[in-house]
Protein backbone atom coordinates (compact mmCIF):
# COMPACT_ATOMS: atom_id res chain seq x y z
CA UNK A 1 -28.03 -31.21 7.31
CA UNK A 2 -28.53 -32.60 10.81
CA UNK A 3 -29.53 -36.71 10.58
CA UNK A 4 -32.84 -37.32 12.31
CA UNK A 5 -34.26 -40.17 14.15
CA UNK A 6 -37.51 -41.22 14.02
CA UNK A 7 -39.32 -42.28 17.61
CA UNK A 8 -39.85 -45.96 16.59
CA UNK A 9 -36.19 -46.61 15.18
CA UNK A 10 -35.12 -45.02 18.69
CA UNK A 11 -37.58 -47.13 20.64
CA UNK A 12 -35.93 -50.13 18.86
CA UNK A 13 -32.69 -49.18 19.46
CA UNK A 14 -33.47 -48.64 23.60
CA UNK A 15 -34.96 -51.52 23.30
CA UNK A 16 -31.86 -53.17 21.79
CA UNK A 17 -30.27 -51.78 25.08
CA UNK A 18 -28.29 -50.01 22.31
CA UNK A 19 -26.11 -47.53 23.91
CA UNK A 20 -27.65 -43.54 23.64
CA UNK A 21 -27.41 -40.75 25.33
CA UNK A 22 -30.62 -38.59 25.33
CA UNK A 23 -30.26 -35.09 25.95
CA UNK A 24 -33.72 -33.03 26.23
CA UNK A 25 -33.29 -29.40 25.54
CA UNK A 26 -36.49 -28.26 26.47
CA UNK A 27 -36.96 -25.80 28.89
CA UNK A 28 -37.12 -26.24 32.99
CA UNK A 29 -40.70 -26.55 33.21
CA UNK A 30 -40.99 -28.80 30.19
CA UNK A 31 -38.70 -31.10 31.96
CA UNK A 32 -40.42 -31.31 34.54
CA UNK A 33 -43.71 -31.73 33.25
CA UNK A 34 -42.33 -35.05 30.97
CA UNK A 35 -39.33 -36.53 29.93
CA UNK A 36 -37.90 -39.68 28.69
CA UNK A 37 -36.15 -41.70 31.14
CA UNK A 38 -32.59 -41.57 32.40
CA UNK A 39 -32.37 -38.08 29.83
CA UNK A 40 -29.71 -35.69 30.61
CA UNK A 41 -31.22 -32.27 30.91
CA UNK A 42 -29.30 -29.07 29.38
CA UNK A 43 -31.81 -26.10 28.30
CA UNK A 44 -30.63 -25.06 24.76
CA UNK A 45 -29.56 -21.52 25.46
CA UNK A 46 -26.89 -23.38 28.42
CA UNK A 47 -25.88 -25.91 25.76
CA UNK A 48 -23.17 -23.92 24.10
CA UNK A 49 -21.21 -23.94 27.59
CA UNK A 50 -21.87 -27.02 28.97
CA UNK A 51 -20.98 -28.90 26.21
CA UNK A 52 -18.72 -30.93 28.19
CA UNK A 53 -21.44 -32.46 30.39
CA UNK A 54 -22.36 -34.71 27.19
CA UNK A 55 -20.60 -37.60 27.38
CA UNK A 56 -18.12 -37.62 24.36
CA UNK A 57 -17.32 -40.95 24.14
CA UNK A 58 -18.29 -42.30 21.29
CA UNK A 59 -22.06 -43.00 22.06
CA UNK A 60 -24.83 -41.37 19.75
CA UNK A 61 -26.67 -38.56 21.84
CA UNK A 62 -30.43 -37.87 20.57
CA UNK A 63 -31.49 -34.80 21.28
CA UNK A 64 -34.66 -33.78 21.82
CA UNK A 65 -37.40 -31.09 22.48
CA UNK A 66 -40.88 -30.89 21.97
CA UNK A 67 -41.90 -30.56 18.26
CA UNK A 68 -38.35 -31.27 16.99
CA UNK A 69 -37.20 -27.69 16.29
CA UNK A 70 -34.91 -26.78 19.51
CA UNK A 71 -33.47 -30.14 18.77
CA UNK A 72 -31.61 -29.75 15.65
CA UNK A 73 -30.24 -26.54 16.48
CA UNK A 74 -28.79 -28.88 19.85
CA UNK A 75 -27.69 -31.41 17.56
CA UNK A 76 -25.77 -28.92 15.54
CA UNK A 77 -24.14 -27.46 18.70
CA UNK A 78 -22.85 -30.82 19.47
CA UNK A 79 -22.02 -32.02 16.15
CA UNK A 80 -19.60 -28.72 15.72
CA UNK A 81 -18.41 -29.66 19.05
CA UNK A 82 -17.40 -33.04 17.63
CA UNK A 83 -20.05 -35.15 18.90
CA UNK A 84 -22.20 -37.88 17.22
CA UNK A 85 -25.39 -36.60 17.38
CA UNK A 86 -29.15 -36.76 15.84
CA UNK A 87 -32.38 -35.26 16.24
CA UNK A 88 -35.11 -36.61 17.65
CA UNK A 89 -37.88 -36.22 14.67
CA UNK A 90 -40.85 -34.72 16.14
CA UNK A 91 -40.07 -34.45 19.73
CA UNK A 92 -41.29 -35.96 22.58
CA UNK A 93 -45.14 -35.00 21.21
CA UNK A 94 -44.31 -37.07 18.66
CA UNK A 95 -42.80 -39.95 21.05
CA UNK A 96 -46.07 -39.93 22.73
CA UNK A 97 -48.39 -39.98 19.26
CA UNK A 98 -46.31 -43.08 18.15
CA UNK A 99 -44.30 -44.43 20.82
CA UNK A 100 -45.73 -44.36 24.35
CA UNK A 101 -49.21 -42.58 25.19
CA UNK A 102 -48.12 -42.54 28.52
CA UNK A 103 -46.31 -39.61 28.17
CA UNK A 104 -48.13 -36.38 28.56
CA UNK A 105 -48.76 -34.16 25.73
CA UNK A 106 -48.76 -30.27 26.29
């Protein structure tokens, strides 16, 4: 089972200036349309290979896509890969519903 993080624990960790890396695995146009700050952007389908972009030192990466789904499968790439890393329950739609309106729902 792949852990999960909710949007308000990670919004209290960023907040904690907690170290994170977020990796959004959403597609081009998703990206561009919104995104959480300072996120590292590797489509799912290009994660496999580019695995070694993600910085594997130590810090927890939280992926994320947009309901939550794409994310877990990202987090399991990584994870096999020998990363620490979580999903991001319910995507950034969710971030927005509970975290920060400001970002755009689609």
């Amino acid at each position: 089972m792949i852990p999960q993080i909710q949007p308000t624990d990670l919004k209290r960790a960023l907040d904690a200036n907690m170290p994170v890396v977020l990796l959004d695995v959403r597609q081009p146009d998703e990206h561009a349309f919104c995104a959480l700050p300072n996120s590292l952007f590797i489509p799912l389908g290009e994660l496999a290979g580019r695995v070694k972009e993600v910085p594997a030192d130590g810090t927890p990466v939280v992926v994320y896509c947009h309901h939550g789904v794409r994310s877990l499968t990202g987090a399991a790439i990584l994870r096999a890969a020998g990363l620490e890393a979580l999903s991001l329950a319910g995507g950034i739609d969710r971030w927005s519903l509970s975290v920060d309106p400001a970002v755009p729902r689609y």
